[in-house]
C-alpha atoms as a PDB file:
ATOM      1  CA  UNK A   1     -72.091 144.357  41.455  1.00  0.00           C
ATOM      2  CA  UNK A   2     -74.520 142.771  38.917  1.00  0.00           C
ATOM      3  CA  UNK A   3     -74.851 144.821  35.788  1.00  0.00           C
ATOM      4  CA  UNK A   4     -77.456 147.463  35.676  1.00  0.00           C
ATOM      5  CA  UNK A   5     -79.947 148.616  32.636  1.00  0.00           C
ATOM      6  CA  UNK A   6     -81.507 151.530  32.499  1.00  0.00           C
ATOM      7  CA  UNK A   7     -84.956 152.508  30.853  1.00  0.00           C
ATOM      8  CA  UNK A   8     -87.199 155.796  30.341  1.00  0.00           C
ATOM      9  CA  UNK A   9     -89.690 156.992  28.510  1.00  0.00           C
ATOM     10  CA  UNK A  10     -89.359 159.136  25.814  1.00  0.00           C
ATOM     11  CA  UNK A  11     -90.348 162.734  27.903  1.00  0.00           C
ATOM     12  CA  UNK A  12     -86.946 162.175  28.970  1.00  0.00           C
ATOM     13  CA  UNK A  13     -86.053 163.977  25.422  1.00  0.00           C
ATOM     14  CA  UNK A  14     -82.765 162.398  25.576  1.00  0.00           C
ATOM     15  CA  UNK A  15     -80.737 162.814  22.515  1.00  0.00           C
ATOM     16  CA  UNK A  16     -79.729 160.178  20.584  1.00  0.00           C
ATOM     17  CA  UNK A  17     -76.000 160.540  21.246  1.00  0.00           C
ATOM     18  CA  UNK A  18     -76.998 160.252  25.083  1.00  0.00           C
ATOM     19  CA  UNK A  19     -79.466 157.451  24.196  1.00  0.00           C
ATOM     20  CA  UNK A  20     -76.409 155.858  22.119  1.00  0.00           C
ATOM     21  CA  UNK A  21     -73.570 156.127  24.383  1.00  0.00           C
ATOM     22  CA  UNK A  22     -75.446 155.422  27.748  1.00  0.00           C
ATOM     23  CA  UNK A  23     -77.750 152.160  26.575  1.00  0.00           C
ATOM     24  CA  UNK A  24     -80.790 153.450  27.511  1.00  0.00           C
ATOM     25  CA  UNK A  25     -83.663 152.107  26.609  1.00  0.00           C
ATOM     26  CA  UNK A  26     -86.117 154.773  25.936  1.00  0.00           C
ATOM     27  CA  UNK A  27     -90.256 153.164  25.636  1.00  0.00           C
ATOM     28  CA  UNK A  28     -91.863 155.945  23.189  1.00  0.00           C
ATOM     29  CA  UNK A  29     -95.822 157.796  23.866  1.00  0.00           C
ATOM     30  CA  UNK A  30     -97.503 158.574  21.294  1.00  0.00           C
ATOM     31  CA  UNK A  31     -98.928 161.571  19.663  1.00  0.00           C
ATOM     32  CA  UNK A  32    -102.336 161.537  18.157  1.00  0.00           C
ATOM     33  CA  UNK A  33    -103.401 163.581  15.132  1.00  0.00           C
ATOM     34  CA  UNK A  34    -107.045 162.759  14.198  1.00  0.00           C
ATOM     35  CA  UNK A  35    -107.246 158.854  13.840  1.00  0.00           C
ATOM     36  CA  UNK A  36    -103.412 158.397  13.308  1.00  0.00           C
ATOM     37  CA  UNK A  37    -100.973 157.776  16.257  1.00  0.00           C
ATOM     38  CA  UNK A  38     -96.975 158.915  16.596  1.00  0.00           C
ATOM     39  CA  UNK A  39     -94.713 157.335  18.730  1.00  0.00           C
ATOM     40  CA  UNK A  40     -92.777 160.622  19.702  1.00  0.00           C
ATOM     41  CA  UNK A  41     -88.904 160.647  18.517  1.00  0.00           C
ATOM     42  CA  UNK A  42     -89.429 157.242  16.876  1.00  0.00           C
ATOM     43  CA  UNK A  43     -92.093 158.432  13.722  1.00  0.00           C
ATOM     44  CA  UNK A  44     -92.090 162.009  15.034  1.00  0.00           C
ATOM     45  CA  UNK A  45     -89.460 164.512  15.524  1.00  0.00           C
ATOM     46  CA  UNK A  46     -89.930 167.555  17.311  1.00  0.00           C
ATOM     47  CA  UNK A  47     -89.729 169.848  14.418  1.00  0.00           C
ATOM     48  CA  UNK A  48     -92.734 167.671  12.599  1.00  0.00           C
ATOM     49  CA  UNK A  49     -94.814 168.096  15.339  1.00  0.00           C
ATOM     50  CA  UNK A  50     -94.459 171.458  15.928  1.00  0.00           C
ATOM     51  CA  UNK A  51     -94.969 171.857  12.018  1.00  0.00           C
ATOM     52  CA  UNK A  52     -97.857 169.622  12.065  1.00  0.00           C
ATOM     53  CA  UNK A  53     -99.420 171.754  15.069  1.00  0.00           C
ATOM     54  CA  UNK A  54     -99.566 174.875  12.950  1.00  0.00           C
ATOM     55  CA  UNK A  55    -101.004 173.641  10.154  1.00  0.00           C
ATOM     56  CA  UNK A  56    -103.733 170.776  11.737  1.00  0.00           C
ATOM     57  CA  UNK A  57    -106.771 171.468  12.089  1.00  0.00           C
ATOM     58  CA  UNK A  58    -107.731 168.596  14.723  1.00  0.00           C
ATOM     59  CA  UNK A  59    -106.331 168.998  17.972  1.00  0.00           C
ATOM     60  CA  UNK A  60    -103.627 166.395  19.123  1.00  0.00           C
ATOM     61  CA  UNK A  61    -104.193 164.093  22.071  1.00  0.00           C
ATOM     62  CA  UNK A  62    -101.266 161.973  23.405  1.00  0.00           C
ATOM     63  CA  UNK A  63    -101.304 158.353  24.802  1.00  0.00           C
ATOM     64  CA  UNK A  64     -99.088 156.532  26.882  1.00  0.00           C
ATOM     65  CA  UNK A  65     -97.336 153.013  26.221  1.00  0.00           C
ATOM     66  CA  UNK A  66     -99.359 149.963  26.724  1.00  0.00           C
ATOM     67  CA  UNK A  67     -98.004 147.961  29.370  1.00  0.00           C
ATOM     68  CA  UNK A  68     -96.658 145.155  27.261  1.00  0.00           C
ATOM     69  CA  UNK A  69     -94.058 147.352  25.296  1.00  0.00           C
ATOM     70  CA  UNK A  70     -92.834 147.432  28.690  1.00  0.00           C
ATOM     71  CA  UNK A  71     -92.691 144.634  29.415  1.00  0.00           C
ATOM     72  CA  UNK A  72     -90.737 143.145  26.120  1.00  0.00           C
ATOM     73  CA  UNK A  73     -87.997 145.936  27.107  1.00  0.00           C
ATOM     74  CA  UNK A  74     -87.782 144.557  30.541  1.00  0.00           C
ATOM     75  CA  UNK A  75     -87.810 140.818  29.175  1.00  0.00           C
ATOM     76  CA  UNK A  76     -85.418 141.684  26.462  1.00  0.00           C
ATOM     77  CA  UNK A  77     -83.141 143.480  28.939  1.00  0.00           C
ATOM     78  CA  UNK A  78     -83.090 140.328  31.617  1.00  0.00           C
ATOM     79  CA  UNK A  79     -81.484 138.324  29.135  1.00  0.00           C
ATOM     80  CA  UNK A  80     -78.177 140.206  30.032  1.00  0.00           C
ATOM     81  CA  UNK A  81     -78.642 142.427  32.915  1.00  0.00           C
ATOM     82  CA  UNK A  82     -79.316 141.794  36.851  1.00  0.00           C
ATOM     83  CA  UNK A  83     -80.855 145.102  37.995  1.00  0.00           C
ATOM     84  CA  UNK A  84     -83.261 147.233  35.807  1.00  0.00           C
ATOM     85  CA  UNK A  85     -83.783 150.595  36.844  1.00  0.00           C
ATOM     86  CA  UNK A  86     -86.608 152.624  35.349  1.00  0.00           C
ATOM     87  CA  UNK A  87     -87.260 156.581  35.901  1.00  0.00           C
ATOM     88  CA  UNK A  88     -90.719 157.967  34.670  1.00  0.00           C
ATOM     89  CA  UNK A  89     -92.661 160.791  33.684  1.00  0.00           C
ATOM     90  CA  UNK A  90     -94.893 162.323  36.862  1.00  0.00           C
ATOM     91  CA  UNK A  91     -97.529 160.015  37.451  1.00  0.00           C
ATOM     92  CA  UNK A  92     -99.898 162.439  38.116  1.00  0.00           C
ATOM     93  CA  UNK A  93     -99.092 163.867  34.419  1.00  0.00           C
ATOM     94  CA  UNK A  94     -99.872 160.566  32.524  1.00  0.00           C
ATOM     95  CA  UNK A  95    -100.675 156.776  33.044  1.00  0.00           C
ATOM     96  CA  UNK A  96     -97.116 156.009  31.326  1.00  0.00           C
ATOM     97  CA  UNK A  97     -95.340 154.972  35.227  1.00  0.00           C
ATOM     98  CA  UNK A  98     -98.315 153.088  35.866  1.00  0.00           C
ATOM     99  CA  UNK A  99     -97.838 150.401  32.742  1.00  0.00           C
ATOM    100  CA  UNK A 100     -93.836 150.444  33.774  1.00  0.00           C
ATOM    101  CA  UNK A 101     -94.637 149.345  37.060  1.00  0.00           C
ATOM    102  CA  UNK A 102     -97.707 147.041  35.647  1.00  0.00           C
ATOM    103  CA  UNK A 103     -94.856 145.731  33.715  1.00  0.00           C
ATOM    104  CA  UNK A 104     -92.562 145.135  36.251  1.00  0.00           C
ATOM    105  CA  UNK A 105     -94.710 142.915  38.471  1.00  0.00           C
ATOM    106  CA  UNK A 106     -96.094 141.406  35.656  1.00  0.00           C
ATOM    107  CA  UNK A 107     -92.524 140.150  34.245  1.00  0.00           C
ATOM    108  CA  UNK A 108     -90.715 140.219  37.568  1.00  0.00           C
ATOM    109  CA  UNK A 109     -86.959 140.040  38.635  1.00  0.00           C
ATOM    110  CA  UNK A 110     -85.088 142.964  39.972  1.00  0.00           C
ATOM    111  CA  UNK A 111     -86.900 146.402  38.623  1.00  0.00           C
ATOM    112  CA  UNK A 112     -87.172 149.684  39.676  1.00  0.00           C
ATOM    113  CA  UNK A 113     -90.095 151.532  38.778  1.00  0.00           C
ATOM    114  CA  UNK A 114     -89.339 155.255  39.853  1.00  0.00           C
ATOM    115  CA  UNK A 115     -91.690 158.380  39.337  1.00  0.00           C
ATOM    116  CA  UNK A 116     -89.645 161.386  38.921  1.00  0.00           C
ATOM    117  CA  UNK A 117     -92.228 163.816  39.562  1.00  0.00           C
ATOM    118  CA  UNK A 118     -92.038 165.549  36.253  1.00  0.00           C
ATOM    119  CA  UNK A 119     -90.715 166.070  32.850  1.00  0.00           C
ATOM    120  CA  UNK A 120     -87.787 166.557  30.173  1.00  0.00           C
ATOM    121  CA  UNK A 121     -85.068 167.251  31.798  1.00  0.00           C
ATOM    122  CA  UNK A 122     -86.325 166.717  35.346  1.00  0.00           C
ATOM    123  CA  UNK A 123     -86.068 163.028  34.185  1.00  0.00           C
ATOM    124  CA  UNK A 124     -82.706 163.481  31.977  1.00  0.00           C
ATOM    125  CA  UNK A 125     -80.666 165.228  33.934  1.00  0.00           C
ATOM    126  CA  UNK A 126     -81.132 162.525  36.856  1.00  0.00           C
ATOM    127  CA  UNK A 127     -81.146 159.834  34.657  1.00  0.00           C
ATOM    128  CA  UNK A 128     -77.436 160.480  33.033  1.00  0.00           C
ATOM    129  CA  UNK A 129     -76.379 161.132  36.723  1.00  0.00           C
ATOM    130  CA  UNK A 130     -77.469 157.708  37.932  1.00  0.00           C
ATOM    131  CA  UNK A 131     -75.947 156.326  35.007  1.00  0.00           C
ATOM    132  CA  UNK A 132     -72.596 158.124  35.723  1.00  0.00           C
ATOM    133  CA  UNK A 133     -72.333 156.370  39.244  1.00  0.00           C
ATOM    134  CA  UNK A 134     -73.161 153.632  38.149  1.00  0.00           C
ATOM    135  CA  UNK A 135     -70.100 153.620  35.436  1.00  0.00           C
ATOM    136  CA  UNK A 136     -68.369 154.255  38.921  1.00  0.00           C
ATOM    137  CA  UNK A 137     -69.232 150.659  40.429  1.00  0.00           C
ATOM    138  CA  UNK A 138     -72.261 152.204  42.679  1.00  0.00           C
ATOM    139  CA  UNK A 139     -74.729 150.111  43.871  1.00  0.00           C
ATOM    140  CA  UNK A 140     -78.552 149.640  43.188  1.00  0.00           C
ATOM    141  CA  UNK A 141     -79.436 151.598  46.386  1.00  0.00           C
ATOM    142  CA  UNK A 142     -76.423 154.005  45.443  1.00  0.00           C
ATOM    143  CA  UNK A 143     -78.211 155.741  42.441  1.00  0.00           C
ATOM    144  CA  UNK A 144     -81.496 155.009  43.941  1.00  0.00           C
ATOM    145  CA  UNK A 145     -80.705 157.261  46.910  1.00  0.00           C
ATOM    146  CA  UNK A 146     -78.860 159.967  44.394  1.00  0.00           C
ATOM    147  CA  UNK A 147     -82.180 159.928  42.224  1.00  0.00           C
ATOM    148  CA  UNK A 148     -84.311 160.304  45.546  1.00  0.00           C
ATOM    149  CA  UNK A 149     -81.796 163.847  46.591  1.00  0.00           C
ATOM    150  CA  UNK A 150     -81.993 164.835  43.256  1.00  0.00           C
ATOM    151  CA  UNK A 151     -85.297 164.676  42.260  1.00  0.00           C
ATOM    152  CA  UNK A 152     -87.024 165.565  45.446  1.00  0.00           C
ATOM    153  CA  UNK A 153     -84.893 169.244  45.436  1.00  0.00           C
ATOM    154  CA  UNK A 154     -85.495 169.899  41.694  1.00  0.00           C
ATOM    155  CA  UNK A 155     -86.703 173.484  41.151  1.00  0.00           C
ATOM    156  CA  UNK A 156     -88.650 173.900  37.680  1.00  0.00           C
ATOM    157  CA  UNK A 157     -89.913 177.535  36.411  1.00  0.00           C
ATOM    158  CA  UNK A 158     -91.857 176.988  32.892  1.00  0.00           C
ATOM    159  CA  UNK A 159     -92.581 180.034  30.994  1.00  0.00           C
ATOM    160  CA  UNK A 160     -95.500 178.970  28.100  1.00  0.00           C
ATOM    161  CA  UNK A 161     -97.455 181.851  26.110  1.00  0.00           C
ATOM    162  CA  UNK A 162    -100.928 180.788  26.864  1.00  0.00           C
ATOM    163  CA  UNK A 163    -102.065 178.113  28.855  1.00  0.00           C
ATOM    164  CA  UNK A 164    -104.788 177.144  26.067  1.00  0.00           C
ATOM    165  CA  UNK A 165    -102.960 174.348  25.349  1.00  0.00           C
ATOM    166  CA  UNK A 166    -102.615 172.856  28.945  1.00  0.00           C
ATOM    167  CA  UNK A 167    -106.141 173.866  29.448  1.00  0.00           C
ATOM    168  CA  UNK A 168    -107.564 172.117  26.426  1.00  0.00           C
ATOM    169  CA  UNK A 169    -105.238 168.858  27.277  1.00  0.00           C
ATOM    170  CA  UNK A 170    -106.352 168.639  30.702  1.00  0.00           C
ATOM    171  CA  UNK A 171    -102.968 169.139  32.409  1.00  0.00           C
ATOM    172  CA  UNK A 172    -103.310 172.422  34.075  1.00  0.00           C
ATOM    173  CA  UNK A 173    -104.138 170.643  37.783  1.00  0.00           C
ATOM    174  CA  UNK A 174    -104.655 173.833  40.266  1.00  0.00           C
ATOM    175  CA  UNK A 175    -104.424 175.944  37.531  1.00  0.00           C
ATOM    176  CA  UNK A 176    -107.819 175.334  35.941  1.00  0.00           C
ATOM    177  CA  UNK A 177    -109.906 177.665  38.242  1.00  0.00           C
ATOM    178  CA  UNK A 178    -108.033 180.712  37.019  1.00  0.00           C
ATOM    179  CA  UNK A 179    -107.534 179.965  32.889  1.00  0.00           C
ATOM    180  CA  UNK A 180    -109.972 182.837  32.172  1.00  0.00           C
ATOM    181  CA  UNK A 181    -108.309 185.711  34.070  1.00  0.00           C
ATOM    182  CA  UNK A 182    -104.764 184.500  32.489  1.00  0.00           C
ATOM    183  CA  UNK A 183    -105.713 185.257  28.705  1.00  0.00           C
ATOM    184  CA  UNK A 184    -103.531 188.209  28.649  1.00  0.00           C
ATOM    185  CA  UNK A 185    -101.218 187.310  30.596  1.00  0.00           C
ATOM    186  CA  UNK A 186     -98.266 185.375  30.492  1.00  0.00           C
ATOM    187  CA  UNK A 187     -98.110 182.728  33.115  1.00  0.00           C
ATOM    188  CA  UNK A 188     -95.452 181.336  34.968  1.00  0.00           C
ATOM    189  CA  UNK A 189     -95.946 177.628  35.793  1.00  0.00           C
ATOM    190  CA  UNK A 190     -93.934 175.019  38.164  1.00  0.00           C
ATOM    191  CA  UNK A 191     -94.388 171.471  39.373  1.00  0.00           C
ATOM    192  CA  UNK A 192     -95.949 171.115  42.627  1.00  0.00           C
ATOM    193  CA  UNK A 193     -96.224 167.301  43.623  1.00  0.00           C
ATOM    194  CA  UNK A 194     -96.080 165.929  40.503  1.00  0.00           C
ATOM    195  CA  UNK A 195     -98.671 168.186  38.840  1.00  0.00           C
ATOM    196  CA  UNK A 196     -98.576 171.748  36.595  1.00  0.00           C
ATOM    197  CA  UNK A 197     -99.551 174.391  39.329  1.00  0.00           C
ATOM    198  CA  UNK A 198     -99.626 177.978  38.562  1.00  0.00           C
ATOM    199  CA  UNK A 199     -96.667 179.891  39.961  1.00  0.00           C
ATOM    200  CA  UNK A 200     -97.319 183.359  39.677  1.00  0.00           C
ATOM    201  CA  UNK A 201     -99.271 185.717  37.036  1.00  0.00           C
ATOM    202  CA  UNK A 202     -96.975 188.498  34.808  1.00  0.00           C
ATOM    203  CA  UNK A 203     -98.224 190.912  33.119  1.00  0.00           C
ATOM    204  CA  UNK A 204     -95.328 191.078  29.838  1.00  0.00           C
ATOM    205  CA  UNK A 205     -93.088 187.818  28.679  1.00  0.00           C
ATOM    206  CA  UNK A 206     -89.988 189.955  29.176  1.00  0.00           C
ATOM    207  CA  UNK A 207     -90.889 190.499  33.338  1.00  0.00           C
ATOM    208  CA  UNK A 208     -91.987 186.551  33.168  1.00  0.00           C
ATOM    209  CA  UNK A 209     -88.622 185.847  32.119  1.00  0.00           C
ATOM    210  CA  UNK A 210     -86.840 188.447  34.588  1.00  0.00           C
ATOM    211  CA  UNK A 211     -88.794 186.777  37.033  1.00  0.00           C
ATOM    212  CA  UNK A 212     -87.782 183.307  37.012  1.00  0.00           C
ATOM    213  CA  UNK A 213     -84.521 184.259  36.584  1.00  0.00           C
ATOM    214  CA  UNK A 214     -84.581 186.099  40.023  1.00  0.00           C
ATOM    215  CA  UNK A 215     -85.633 182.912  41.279  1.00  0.00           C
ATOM    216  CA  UNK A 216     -83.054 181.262  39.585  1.00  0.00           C
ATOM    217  CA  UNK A 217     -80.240 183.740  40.865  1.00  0.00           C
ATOM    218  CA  UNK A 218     -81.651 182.834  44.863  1.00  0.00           C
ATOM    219  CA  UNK A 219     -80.456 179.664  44.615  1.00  0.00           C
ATOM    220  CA  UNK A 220     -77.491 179.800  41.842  1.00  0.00           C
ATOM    221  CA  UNK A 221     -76.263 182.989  44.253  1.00  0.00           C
ATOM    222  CA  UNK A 222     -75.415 180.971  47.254  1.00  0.00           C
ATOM    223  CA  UNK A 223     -72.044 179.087  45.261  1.00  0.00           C
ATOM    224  CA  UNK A 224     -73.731 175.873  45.864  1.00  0.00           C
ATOM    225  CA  UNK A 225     -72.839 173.627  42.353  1.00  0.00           C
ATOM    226  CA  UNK A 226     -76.196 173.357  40.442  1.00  0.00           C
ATOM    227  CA  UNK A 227     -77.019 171.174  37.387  1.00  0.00           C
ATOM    228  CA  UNK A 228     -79.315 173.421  34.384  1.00  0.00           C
ATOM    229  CA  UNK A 229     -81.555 172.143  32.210  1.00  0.00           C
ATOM    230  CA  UNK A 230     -82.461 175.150  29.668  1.00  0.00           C
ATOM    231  CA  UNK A 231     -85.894 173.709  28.373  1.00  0.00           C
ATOM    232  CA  UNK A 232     -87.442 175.179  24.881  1.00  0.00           C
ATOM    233  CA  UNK A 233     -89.932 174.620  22.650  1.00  0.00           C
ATOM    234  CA  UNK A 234     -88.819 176.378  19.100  1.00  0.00           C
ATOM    235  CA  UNK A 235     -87.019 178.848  21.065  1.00  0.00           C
ATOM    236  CA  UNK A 236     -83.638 177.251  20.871  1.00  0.00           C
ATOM    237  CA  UNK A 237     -81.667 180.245  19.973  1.00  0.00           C
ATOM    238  CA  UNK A 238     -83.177 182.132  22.895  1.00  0.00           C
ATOM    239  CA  UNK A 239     -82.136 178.964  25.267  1.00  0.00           C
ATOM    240  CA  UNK A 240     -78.780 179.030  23.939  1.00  0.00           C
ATOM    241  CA  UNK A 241     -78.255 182.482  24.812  1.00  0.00           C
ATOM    242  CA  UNK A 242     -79.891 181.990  27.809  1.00  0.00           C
ATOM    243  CA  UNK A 243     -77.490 179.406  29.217  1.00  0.00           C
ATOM    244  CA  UNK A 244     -74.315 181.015  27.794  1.00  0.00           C
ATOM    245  CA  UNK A 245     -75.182 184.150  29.666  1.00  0.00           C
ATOM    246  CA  UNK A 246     -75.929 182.043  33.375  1.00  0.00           C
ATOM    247  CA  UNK A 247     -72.523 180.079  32.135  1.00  0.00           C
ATOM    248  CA  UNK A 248     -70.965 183.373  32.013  1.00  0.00           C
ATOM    249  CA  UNK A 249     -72.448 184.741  35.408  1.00  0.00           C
ATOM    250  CA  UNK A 250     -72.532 181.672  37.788  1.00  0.00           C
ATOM    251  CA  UNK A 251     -68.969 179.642  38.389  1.00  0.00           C
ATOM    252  CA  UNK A 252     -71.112 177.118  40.234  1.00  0.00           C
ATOM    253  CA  UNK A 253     -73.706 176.053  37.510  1.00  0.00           C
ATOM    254  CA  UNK A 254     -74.013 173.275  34.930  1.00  0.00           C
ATOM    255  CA  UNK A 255     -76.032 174.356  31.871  1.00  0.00           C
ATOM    256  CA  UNK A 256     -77.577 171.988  28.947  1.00  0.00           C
ATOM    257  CA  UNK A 257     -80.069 173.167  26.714  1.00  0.00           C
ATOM    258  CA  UNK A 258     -82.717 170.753  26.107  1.00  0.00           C
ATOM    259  CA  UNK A 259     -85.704 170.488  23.326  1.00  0.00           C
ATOM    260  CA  UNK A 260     -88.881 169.762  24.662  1.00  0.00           C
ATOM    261  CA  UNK A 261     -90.420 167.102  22.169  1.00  0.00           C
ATOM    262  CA  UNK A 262     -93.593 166.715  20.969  1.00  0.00           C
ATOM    263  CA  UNK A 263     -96.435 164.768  24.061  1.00  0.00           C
ATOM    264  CA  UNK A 264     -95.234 167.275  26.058  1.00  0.00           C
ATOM    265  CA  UNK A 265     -95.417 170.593  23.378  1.00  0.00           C
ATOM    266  CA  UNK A 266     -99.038 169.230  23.240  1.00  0.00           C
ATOM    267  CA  UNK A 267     -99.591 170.661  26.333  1.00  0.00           C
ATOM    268  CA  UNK A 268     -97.473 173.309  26.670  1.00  0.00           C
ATOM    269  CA  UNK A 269     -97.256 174.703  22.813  1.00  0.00           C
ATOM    270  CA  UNK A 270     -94.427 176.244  21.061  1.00  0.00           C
ATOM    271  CA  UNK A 271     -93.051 178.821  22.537  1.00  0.00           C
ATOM    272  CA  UNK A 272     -92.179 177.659  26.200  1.00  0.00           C
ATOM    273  CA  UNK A 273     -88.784 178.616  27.698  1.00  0.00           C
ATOM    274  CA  UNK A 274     -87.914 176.629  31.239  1.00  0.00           C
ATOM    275  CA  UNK A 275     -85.657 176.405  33.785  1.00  0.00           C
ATOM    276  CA  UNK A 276     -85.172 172.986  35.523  1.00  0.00           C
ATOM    277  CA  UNK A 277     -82.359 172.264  37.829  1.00  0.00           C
ATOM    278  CA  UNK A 278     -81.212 170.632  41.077  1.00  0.00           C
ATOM    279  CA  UNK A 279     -78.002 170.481  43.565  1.00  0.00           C
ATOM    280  CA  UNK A 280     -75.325 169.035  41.297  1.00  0.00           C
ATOM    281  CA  UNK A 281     -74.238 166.232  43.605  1.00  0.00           C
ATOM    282  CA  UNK A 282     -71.418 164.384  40.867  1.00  0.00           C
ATOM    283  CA  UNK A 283     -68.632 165.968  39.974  1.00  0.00           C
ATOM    284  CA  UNK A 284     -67.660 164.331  36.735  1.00  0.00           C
ATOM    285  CA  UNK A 285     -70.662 163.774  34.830  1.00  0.00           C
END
């Protein structure tokens, strides 16, 4: 088997130990604040932003890579790999998989452009997995196929505070129609195809919370092994607790708590809490 690189973008929110002691390569957006740009976890941490988001006055936009930063990390990886395989924030969320798979023609060999669907650890928690079997002597089609299971049975429940933020960035897709009525409220969003839908309207955060977790326990219930992502956005004390207590309740389930980083926490603003998981199909990783 011909050695295998992988590449993401930065929504993955990877940390750097996983970034370190996987190889990815990870091609940063970028947050804008008035006329100066960010590339998110490179000249940006998530605690910046989230700082810089109180205090700003402008709001921030966010951008996605040009297609030739791309395409150096493709050239650049060539020079010692066969097989490139490349998993991407939703399409429908942001032109970022487009440049990737610009890219990819535009440099050529043997690269896989793949659009996960959605975000954070939607992309992460795939990602390490694919990497996993490939440490394992898989095959190209091997990790494609797991990343096609995984990805097209991942469940995501987002709980945000408001959805000014998604409103004002553009991102809230079938949502939009129904911002007024959900001032008071606090919404419960998912990912339908690719795109921030509206999942249900509750009236208190603490029922919001009860309720994805009942939604949660359908699926965690059954035995079947599940792999966690506990998503937050400065609520990482509440996502800690969070996963110790589903640890605690549910044999079958693997829990990591994840940081949601700044293009992202443009559009969803502090305070989100998410759950984002799929069939755990590795048993090792």
């Amino acid at each position: 088997m011909g050695k295998i690189a992988f590449v993401t973008d930065s929504t993955a929110y990877l940390t750097q130990q996983q970034i370190e002691e996987n190889n990815i390569t990870v091609v940063p957006l970028s947050v804008i604040f008035g006329d100066k740009a960010y590339r998110e976890g490179v000249e940006l941490s998530a605690a910046q932003f989230y700082s810089m988001l109180s205090t700003e006055k402008a709001f921030p936009t966010t951008s996605q890579p040009p297609i030739g930063e791309f395409a150096k990390a493709f050239e650049e990886l060539q020079k010692d790999h066969d097989t490139i395989l490349c998993l991407m924030l939703s399409q429908k969320l942001s032109g970022t998989y487009s440049s990737a798979y610009s890219a990819a023609k535009m440099v050529g060999g043997d690269i896989h452009v793949v659009d996960s669907g959605i975000a954070s650890y939607g992309i992460a928690g795939p990602l390490l997995d694919g990497i996993q079997l490939a440490k394992q002597g898989a095959s190209v089609q091997d990790i494609l196929d797991l990343w096609q299971k995984e990805l097209s049975a991942t469940k995501a429940y987002f709980l945000v505070d408001t959805l000014e933020q998604l409103h004002r960035g553009g991102r809230i897709g079938g949502a939009a129609a129904v911002f007024g009525a959900l001032l008071q409220i606090k919404p419960i969003l998912t990912i339908d195809d690719g795109q921030i839908a509206l999942y249900e309207k509750v009236r208190t955060h603490k029922r919001a919370l009860e309720r994805i977790l009942s939604e949660f326990d359908k699926d965690a219930s059954t035995g079947q092994p599940l792999q966690l992502g506990i998503v937050h956005a400065v609520r990482e004390a509440d996502a800690i607790k969070l996963r110790d207590e589903l640890l605690s309740k549910y044999p079958n389930v693997h829990a990591d708590v994840a940081e949601l980083g700044p293009v992202i926490g443009t559009h969803s603003g502090p305070g989100l809490l998410a759950l984002v998981y799929y069939p755990r199909l590795l048993e090792n990783r």
